[in-house]
PDB file of N, CA and C in Angstrom:
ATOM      1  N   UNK A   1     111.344  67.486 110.209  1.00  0.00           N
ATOM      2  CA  UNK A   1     110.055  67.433 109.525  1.00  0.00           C
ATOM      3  C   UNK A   1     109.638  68.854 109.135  1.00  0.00           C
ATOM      4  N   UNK A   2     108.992  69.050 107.790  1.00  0.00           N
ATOM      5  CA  UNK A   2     109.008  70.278 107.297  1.00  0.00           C
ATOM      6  C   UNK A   2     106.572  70.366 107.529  1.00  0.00           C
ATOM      7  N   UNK A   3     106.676  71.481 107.731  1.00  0.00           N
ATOM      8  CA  UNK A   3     105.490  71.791 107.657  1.00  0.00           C
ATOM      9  C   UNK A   3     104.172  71.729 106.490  1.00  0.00           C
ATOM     10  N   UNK A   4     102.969  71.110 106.657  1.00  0.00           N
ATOM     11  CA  UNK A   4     102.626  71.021 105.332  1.00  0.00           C
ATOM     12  C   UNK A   4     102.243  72.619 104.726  1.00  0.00           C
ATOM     13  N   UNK A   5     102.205  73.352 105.219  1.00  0.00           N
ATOM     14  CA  UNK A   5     102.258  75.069 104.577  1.00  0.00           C
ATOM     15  C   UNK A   5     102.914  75.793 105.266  1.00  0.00           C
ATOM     16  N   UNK A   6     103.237  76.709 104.586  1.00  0.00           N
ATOM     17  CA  UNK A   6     104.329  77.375 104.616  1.00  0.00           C
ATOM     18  C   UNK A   6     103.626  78.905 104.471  1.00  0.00           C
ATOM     19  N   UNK A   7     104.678  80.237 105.203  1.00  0.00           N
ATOM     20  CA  UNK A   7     103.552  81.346 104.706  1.00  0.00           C
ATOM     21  C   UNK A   7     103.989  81.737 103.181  1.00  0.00           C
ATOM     22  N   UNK A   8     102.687  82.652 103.358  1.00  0.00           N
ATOM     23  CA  UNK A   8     102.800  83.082 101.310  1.00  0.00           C
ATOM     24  C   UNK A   8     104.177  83.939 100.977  1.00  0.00           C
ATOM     25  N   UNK A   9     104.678  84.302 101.986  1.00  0.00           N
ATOM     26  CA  UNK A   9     105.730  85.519 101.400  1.00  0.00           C
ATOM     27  C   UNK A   9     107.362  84.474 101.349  1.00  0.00           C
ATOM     28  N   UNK A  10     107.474  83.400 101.758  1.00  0.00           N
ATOM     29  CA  UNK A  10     109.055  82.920 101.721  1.00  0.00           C
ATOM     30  C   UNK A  10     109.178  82.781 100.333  1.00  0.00           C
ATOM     31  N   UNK A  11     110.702  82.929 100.142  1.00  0.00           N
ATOM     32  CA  UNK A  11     111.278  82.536  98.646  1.00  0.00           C
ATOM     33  C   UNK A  11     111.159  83.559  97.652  1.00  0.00           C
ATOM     34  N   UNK A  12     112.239  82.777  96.679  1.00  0.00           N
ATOM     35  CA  UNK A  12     111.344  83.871  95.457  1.00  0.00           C
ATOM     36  C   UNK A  12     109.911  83.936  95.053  1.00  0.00           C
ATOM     37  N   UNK A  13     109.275  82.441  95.157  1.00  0.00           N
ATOM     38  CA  UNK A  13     108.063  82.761  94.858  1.00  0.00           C
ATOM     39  C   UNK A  13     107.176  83.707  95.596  1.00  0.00           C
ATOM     40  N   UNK A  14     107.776  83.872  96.794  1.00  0.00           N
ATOM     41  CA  UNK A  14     107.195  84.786  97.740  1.00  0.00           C
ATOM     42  C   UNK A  14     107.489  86.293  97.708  1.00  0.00           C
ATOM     43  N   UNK A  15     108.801  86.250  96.932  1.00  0.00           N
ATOM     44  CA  UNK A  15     108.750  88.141  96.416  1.00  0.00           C
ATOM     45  C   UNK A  15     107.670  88.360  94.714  1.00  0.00           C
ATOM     46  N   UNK A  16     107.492  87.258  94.826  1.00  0.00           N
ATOM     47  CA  UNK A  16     106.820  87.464  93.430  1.00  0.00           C
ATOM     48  C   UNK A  16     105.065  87.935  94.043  1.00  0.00           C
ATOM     49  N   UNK A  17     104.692  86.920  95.128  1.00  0.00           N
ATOM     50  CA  UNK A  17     103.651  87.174  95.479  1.00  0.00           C
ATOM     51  C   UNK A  17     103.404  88.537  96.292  1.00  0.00           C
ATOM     52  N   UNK A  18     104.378  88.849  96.610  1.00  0.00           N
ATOM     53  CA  UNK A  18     104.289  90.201  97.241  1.00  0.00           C
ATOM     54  C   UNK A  18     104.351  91.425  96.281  1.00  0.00           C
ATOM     55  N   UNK A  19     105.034  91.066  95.313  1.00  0.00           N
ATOM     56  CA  UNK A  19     105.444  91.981  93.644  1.00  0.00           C
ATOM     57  C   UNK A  19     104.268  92.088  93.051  1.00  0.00           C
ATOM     58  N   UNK A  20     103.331  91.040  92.919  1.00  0.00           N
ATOM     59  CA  UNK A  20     102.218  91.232  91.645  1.00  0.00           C
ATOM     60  C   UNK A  20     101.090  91.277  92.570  1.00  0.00           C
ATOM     61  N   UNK A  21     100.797  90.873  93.554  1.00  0.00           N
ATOM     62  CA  UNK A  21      99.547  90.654  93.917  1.00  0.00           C
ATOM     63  C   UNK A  21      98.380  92.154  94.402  1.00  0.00           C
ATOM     64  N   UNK A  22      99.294  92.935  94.600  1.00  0.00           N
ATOM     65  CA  UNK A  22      98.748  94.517  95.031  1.00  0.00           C
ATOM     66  C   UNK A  22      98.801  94.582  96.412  1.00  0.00           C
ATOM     67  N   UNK A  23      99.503  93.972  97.151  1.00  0.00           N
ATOM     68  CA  UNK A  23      98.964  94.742  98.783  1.00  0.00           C
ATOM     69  C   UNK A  23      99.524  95.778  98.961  1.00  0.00           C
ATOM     70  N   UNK A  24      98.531  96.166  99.996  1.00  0.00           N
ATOM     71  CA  UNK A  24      99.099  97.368 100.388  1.00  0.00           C
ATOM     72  C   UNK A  24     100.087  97.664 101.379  1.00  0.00           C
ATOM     73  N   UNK A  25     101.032  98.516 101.491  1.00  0.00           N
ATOM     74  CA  UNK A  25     102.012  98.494 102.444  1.00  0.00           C
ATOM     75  C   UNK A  25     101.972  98.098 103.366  1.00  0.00           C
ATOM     76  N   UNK A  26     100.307  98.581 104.212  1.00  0.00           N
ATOM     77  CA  UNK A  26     100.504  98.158 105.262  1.00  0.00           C
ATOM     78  C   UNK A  26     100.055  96.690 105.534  1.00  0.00           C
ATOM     79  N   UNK A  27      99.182  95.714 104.575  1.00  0.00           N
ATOM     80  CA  UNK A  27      99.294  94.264 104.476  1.00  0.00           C
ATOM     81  C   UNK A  27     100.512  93.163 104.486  1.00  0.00           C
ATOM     82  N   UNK A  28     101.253  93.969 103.284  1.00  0.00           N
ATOM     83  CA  UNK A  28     102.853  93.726 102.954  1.00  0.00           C
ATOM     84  C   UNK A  28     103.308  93.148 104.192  1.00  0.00           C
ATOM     85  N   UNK A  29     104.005  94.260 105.302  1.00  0.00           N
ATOM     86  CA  UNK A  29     104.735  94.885 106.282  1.00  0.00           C
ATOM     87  C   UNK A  29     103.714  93.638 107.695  1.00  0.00           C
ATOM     88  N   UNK A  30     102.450  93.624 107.698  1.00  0.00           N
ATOM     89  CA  UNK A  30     101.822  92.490 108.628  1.00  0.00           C
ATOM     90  C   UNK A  30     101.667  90.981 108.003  1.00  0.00           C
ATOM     91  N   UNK A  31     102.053  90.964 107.049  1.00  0.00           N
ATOM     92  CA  UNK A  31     102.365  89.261 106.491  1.00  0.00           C
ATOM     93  C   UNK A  31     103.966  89.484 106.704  1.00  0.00           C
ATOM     94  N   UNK A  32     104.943  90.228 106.015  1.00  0.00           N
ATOM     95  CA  UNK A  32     106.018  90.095 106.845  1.00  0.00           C
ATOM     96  C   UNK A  32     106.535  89.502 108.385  1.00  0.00           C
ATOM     97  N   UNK A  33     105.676  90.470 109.287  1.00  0.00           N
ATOM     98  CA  UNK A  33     105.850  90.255 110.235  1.00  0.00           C
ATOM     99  C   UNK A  33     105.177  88.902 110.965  1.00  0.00           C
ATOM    100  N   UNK A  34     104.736  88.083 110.191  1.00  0.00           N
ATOM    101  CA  UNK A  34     104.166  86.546 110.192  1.00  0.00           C
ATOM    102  C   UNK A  34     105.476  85.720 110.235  1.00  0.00           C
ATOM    103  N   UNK A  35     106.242  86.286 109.338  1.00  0.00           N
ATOM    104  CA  UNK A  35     107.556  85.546 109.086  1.00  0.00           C
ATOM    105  C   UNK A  35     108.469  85.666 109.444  1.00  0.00           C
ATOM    106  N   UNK A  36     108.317  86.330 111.287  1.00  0.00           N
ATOM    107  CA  UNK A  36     109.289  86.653 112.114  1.00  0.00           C
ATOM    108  C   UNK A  36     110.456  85.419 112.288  1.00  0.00           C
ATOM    109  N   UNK A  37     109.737  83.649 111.964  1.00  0.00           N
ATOM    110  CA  UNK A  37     110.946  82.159 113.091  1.00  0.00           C
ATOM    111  C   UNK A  37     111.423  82.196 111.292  1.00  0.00           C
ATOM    112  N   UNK A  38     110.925  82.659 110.423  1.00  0.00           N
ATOM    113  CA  UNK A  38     111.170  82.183 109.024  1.00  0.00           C
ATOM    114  C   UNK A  38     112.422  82.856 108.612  1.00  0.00           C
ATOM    115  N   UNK A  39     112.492  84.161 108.330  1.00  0.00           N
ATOM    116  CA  UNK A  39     113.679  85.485 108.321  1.00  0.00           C
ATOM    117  C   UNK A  39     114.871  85.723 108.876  1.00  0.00           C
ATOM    118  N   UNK A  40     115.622  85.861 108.095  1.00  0.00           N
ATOM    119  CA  UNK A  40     116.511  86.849 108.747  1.00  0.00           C
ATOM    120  C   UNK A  40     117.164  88.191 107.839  1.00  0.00           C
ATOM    121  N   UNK A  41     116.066  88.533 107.576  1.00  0.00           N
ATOM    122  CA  UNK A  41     116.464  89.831 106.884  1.00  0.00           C
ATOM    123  C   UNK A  41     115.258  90.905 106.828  1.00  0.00           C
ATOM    124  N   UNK A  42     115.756  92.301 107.175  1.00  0.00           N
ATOM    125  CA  UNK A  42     114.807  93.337 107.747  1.00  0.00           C
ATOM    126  C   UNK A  42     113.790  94.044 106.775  1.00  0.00           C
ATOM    127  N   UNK A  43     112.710  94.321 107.248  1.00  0.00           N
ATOM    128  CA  UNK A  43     111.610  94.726 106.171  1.00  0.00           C
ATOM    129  C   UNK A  43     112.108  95.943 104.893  1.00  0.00           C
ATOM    130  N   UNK A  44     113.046  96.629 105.573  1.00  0.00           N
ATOM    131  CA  UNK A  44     113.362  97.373 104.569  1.00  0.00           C
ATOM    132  C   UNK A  44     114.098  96.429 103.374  1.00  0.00           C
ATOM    133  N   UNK A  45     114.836  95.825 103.366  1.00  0.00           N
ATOM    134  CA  UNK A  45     115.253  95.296 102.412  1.00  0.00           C
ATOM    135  C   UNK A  45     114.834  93.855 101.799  1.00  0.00           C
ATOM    136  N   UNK A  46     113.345  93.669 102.362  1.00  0.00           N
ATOM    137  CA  UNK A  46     112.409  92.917 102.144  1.00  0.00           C
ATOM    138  C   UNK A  46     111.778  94.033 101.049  1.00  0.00           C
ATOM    139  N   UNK A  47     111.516  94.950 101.218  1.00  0.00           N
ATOM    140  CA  UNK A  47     110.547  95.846 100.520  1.00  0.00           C
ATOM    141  C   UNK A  47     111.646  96.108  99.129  1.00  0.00           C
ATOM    142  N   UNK A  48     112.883  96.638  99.476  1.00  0.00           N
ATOM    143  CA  UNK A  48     113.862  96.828  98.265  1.00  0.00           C
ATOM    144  C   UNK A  48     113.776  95.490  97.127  1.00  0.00           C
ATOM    145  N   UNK A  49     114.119  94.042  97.833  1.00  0.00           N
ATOM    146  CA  UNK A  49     113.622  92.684  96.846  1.00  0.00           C
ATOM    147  C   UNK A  49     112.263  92.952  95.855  1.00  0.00           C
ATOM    148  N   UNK A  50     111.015  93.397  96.831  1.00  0.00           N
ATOM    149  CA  UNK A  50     110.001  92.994  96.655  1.00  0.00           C
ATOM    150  C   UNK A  50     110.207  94.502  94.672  1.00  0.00           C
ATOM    151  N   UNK A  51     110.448  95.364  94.680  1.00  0.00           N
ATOM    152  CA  UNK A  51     110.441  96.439  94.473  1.00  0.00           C
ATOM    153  C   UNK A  51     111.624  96.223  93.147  1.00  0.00           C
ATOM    154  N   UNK A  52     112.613  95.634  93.296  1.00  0.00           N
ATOM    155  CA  UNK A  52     113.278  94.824  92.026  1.00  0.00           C
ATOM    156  C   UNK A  52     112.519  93.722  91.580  1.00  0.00           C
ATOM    157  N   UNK A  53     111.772  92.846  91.896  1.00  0.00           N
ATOM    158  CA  UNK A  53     111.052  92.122  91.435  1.00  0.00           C
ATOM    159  C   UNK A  53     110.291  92.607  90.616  1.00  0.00           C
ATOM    160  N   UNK A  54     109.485  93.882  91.026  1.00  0.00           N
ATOM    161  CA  UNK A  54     108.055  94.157  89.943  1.00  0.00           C
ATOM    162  C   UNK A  54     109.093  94.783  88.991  1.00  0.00           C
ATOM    163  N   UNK A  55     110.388  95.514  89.246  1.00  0.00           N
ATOM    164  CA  UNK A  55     110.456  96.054  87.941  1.00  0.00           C
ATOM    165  C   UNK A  55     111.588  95.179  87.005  1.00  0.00           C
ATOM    166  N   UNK A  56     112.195  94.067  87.583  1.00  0.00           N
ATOM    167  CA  UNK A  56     112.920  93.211  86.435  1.00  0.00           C
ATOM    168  C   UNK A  56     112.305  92.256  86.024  1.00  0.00           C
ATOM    169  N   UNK A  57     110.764  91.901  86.837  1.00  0.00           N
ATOM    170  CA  UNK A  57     109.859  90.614  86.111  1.00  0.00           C
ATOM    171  C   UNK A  57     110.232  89.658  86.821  1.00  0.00           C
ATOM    172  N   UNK A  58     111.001  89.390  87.558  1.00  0.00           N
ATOM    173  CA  UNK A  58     110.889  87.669  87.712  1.00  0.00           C
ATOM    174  C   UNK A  58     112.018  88.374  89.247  1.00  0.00           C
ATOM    175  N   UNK A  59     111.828  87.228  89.771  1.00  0.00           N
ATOM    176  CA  UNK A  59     113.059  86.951  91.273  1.00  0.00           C
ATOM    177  C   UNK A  59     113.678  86.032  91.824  1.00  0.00           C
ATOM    178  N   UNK A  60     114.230  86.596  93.024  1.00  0.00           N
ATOM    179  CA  UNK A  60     115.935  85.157  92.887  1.00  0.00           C
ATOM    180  C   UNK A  60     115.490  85.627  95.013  1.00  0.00           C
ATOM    181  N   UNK A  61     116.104  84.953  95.231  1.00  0.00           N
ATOM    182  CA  UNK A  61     115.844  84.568  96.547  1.00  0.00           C
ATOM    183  C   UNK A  61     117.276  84.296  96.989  1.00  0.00           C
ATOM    184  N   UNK A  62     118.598  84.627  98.155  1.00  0.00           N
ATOM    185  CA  UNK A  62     119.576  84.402  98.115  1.00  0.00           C
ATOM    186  C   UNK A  62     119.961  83.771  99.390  1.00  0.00           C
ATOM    187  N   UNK A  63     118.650  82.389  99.394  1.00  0.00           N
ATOM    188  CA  UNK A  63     119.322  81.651 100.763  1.00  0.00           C
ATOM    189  C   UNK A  63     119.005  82.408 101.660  1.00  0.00           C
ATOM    190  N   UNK A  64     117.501  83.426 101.642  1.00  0.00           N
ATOM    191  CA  UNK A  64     116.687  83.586 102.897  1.00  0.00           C
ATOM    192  C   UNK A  64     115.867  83.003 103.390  1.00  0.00           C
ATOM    193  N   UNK A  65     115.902  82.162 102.543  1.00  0.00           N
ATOM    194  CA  UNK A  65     114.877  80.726 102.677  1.00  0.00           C
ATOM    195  C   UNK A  65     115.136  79.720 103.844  1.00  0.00           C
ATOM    196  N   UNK A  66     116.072  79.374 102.900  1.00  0.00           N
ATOM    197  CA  UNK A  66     117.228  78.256 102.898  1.00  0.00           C
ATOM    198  C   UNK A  66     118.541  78.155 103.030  1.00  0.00           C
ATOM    199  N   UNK A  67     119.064  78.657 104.002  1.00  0.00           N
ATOM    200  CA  UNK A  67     120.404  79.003 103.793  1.00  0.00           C
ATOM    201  C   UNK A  67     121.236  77.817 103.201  1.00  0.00           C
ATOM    202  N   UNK A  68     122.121  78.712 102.165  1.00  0.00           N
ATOM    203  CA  UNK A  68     122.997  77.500 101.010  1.00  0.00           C
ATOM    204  C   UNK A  68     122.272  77.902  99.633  1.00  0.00           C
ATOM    205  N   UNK A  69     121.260  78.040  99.376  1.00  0.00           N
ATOM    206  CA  UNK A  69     120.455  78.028  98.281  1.00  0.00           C
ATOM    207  C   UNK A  69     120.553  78.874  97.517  1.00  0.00           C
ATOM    208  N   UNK A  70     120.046  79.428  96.717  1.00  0.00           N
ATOM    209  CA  UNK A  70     119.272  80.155  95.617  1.00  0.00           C
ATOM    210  C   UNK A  70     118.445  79.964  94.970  1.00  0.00           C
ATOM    211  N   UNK A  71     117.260  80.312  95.233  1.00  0.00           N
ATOM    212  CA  UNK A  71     116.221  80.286  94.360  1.00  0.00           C
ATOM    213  C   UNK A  71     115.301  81.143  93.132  1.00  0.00           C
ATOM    214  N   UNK A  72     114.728  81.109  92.282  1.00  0.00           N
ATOM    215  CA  UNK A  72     114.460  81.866  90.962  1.00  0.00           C
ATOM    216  C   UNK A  72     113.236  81.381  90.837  1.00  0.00           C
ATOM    217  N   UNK A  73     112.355  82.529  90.376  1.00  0.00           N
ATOM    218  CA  UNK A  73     110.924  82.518  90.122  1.00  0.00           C
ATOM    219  C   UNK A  73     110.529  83.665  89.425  1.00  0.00           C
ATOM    220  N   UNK A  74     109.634  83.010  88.264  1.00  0.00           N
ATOM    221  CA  UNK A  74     108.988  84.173  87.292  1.00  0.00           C
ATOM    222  C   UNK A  74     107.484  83.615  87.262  1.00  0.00           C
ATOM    223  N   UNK A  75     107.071  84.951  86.997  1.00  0.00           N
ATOM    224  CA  UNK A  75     105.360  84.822  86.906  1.00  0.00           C
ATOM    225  C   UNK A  75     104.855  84.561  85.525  1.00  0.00           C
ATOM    226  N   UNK A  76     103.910  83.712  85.142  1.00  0.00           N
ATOM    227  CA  UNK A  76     103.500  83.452  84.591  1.00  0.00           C
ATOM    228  C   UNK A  76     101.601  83.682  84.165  1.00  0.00           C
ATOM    229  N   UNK A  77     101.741  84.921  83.685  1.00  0.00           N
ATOM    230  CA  UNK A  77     100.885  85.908  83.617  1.00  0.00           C
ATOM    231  C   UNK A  77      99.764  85.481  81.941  1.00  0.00           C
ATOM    232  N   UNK A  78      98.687  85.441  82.571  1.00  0.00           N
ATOM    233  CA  UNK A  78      97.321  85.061  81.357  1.00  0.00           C
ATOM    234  C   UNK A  78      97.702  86.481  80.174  1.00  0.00           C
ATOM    235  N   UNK A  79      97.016  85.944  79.216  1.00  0.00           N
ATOM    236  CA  UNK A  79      96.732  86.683  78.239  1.00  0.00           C
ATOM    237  C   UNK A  79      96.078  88.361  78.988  1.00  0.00           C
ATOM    238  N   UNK A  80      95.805  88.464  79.699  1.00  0.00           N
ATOM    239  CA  UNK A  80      95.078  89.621  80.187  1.00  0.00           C
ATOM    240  C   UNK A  80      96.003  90.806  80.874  1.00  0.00           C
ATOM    241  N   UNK A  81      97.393  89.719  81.668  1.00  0.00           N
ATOM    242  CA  UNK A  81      98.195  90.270  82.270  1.00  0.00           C
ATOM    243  C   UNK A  81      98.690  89.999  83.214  1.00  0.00           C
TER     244      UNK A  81
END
């Protein structure tokens, strides 16, 4: 049985939310660490994902989710930005 929420940072959609939303490092780095039973991969190269995301636009997720998977997510940004 899967949980009805999930935290904000798994997946690609979750490097996206960490990519556009503005936190600050040290917010980043304590929602990370929320997703200690979720992870298996270390903040530094949580931060490297997060950090290709803002600058290629969109993100891919490689079965840190989900192991087996891949997942892909782009933002979909208003007229404003």
């Amino acid at each position: 049985m899967f949980p009805d929420q999930w935290p904000l940072l798994l997946g690609a959609s979750g490097l996206l939310m960490a990519a556009f939303n503005g936190f600050s490092d040290a917010e980043l780095r304590t929602r990370f660490d929320r997703l200690a039973p979720f992870r298996d991969l270390p903040f530094a190269e949580f931060q490297r994902n997060v950090e290709q995301t803002r600058v290629r636009g969109w993100a891919v997720d490689e079965g840190h989710f989900v192991r087996g998977t891949v997942s892909v997510s782009v933002p979909l940004f208003g007229d404003d930005g």
